[in-house]
Protein backbone atom coordinates (compact mmCIF):
# COMPACT_ATOMS: atom_id res chain seq x y z
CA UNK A 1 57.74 122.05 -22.64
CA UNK A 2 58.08 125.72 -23.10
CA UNK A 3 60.90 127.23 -24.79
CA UNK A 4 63.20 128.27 -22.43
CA UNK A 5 63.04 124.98 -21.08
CA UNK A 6 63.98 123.64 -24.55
CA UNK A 7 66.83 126.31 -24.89
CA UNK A 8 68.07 125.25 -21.47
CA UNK A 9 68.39 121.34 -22.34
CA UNK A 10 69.99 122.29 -25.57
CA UNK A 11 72.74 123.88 -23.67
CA UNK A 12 73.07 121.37 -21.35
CA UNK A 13 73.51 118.64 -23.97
CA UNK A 14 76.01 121.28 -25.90
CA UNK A 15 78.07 121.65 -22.65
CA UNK A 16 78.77 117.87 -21.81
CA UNK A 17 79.07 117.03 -25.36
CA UNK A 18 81.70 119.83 -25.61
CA UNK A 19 83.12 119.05 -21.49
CA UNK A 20 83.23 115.23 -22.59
CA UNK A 21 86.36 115.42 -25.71
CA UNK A 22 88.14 117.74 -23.67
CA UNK A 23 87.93 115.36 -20.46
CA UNK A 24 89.25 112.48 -23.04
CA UNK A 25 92.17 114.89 -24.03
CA UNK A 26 93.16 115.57 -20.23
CA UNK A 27 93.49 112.14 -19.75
CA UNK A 28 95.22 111.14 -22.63
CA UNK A 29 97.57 113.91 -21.96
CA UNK A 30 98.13 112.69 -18.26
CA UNK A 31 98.37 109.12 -19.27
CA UNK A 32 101.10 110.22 -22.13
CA UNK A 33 103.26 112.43 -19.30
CA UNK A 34 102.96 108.94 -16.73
CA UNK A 35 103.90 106.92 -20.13
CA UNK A 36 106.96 109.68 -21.04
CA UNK A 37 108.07 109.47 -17.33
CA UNK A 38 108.03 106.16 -17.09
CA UNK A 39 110.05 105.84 -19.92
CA UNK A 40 112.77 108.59 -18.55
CA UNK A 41 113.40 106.10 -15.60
CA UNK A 42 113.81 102.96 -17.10
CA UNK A 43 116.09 105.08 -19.64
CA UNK A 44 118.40 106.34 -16.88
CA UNK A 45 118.19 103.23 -14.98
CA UNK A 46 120.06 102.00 -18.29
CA UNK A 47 122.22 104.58 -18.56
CA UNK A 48 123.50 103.95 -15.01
CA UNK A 49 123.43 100.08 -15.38
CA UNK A 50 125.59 100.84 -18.45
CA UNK A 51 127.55 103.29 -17.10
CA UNK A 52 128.18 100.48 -13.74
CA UNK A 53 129.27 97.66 -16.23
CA UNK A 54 131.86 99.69 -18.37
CA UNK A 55 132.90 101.00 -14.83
CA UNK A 56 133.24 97.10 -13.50
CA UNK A 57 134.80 96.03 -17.18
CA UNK A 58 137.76 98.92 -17.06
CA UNK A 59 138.59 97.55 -13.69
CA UNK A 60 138.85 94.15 -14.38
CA UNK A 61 140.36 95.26 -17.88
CA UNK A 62 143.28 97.77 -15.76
CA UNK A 63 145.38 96.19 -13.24
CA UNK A 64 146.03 98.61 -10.45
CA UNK A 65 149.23 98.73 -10.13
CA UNK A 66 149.72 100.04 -13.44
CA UNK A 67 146.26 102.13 -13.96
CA UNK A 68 148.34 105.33 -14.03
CA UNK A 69 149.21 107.84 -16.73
CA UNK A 70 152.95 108.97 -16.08
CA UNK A 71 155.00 111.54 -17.93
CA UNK A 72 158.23 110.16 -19.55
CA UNK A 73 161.44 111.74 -19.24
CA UNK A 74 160.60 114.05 -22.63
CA UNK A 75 157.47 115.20 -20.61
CA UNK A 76 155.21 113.06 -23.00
CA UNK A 77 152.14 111.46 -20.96
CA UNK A 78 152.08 107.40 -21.17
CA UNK A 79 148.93 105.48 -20.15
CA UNK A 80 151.22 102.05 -17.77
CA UNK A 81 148.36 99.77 -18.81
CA UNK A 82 148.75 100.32 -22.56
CA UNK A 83 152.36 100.02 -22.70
CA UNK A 84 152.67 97.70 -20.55
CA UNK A 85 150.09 95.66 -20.20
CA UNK A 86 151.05 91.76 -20.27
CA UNK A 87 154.59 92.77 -18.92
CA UNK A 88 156.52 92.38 -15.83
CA UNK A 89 157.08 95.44 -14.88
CA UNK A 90 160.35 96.56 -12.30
CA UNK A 91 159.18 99.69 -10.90
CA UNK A 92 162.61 101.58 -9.16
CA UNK A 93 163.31 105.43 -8.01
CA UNK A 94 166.41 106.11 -8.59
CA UNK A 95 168.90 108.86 -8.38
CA UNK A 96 172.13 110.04 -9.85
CA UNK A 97 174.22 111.22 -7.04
CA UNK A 98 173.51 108.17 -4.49
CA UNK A 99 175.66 105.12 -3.03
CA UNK A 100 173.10 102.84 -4.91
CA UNK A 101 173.35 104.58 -8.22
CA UNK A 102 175.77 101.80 -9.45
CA UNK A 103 172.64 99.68 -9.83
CA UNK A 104 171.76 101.62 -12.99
CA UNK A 105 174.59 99.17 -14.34
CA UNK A 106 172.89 95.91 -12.71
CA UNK A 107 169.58 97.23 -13.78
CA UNK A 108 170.92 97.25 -17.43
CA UNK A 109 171.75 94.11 -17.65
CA UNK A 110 168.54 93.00 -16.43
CA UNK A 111 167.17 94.78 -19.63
CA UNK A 112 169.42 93.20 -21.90
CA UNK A 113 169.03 89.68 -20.71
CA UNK A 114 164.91 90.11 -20.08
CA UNK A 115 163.89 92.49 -22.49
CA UNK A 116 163.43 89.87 -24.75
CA UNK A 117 161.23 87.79 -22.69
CA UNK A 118 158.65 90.69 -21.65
CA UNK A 119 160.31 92.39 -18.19
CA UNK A 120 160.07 96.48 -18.92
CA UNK A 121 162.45 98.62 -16.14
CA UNK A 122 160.93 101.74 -15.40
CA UNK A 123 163.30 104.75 -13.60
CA UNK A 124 161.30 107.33 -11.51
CA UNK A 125 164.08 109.81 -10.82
CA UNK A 126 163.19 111.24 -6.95
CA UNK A 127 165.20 114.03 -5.10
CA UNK A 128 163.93 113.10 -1.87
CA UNK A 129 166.57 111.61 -0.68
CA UNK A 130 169.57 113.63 0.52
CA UNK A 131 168.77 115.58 -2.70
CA UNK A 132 170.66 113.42 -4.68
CA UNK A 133 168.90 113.85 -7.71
CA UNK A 134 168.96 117.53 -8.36
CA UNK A 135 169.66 117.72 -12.13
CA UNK A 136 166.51 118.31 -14.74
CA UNK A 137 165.61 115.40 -16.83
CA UNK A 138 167.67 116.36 -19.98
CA UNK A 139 170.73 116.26 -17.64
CA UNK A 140 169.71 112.39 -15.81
CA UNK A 141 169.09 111.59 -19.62
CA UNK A 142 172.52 112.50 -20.19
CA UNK A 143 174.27 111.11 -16.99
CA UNK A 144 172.37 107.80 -17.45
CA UNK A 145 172.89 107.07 -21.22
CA UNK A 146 176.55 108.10 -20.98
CA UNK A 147 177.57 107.05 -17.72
CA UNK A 148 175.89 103.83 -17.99
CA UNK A 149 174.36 103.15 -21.80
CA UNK A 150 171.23 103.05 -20.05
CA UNK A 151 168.39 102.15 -22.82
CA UNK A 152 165.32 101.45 -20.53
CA UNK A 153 162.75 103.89 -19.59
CA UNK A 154 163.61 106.56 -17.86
CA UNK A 155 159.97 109.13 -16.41
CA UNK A 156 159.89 112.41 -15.32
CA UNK A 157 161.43 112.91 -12.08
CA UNK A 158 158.70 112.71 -9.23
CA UNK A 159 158.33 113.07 -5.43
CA UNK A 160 157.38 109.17 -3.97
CA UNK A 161 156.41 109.80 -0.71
CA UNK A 162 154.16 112.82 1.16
CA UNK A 163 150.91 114.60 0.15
CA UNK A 164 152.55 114.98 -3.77
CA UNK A 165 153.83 111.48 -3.73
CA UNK A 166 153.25 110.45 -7.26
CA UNK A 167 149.80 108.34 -7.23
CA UNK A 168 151.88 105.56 -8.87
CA UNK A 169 154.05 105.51 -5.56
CA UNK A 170 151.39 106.07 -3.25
CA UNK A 171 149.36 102.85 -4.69
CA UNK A 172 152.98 100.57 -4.50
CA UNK A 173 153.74 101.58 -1.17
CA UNK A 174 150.21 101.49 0.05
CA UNK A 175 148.04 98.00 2.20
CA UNK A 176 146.64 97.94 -1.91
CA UNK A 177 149.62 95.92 -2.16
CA UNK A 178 148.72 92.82 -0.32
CA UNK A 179 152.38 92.63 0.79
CA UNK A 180 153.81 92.29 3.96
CA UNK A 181 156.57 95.16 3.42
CA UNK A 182 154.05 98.22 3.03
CA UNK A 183 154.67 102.11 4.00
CA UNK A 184 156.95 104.99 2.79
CA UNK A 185 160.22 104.35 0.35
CA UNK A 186 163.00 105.00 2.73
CA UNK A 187 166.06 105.54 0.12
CA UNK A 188 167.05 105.93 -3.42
CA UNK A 189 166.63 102.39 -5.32
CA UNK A 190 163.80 100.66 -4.20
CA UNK A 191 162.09 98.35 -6.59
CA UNK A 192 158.69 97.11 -6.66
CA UNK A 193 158.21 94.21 -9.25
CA UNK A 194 154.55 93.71 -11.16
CA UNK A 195 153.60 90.50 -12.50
CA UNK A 196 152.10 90.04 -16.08
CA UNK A 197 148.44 90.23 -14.37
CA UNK A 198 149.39 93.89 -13.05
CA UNK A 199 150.00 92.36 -9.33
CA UNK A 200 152.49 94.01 -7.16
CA UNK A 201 154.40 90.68 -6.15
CA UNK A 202 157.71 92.02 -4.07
CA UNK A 203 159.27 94.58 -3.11
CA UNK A 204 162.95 94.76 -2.90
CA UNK A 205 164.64 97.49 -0.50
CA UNK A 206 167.83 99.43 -1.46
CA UNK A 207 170.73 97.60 -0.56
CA UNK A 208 169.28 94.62 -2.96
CA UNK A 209 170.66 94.65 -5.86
CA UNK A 210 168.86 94.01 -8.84
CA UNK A 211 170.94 90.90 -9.68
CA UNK A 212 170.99 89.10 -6.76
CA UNK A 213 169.74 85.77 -7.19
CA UNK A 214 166.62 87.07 -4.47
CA UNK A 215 165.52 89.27 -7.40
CA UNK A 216 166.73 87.18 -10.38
CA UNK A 217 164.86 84.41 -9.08
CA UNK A 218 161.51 86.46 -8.40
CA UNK A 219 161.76 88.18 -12.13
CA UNK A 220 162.30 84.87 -13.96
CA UNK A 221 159.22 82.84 -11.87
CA UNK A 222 157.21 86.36 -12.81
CA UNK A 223 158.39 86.11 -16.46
CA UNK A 224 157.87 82.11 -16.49
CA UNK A 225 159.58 79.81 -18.87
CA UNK A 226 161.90 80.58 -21.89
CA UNK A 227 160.71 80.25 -25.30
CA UNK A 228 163.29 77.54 -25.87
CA UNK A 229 162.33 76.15 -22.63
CA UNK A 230 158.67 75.32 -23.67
CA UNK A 231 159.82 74.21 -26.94
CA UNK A 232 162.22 71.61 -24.92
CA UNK A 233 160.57 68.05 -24.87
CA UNK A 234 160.12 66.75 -21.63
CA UNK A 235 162.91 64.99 -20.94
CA UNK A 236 161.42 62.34 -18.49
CA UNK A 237 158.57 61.56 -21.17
CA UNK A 238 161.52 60.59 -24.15
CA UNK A 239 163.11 58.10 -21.62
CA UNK A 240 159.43 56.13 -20.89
């Protein structure tokens, strides 16, 4: 074997030693960009798994009806499902300057004889309605505490049906419902009552008034049994 032969296989042996590392680094590399991708999907398949249950959890956790941050009659925001949550809840819009706004009175006593047992009243003053409500919310503060001692809650005033219908008012007078009586509030006063589970369970027009024994019998079977009810032994079980 001459020597440029000789020289020539040297070179050759330097070459594949040198081509063989770096063909072991390429595929190292690739197989580490497969691994890291890979690893990217099965992390965002997580993420959106994750991000699907809390999703499911808040709904089951927020009833509907009440999944709605409102301002109060201060202008303070109030999340329904904390403050409420667990509560029947008497949903009316009312106004100050209407036939029906006697029923602030009725509506009172409701809070004073339910209060105690978990029913909240919550007033949505609306001037939709033969502008009858067209005083700012310091003044229905004012008309309602003194004309009336009112001492439930009173929210900002709102518009309850039409394209700035309060979302609140669109979801109670929507097929969400599951009741019969669906579609647009037609006057000052209606009331939509919520059950404890955050279930809109009737709806009571305006000419009802809130203590007719339609709606005192649908708040007490929402409300359930007294305290001192429950604690009553069963009188049928003493006389065995």
């Amino acid at each position: 074997m001459n020597n440029f032969a000789l020289v020539a296989m040297m070179l050759a042996f330097g070459a594949a030693a040198w081509l063989m590392p770096l063909q072991g680094r390429q595929a190292s590399a690739q197989a580490a960009e497969a691994g890291a991708a890979e690893q990217g999907k099965a992390e965002k398949g997580a993420t959106e798994k994750s991000a699907e249950e809390k999703d499911g959890a808040d709904d089951k956790a927020v009833p509907a009806a009440i999944a709605f941050t409102v301002k109060t009659n201060t202008g303070d925001d109030v999340a329904l499902h904390e403050k409420y949550a667990g509560k029947v809840v008497l949903i009316v819009n009312v106004a100050s300057k209407c036939g029906h706004t006697k029923q602030y009175a009725d509506l009172q006593t409701l809070d004073e004889k339910y209060a105690q047992r978990g029913l909240a009243i919550l007033a949505f003053p609306c001037n939709q309605f033969g502008k009858q409500e067209p005083g700012s919310n310091e003044e229905i503060l004012e008309f309602c505490t003194t004309k009336f001692g009112v001492k439930f809650d009173l929210f900002d005033k709102v518009d309850v049906n039409g394209d700035n219908a309060a979302p609140l008012f669109a979801h109670l007078t929507s097929d969400k419902t599951g009741l019969s009586d669906t579609g647009d509030v037609k006057w000052n006063f209606e009331k939509f009552l919520v059950d404890r589970q955050g279930k809109v369970i009737a709806r009571f027009r305006s000419k009802v008034n809130p203590m007719s024994p339609a709606m005192v019998q649908a708040i007490e079977a929402a409300l359930g049994p007294a305290e001192a009810e429950k604690d009553q032994p069963d009188k049928n079980q003493d006389e065995q």
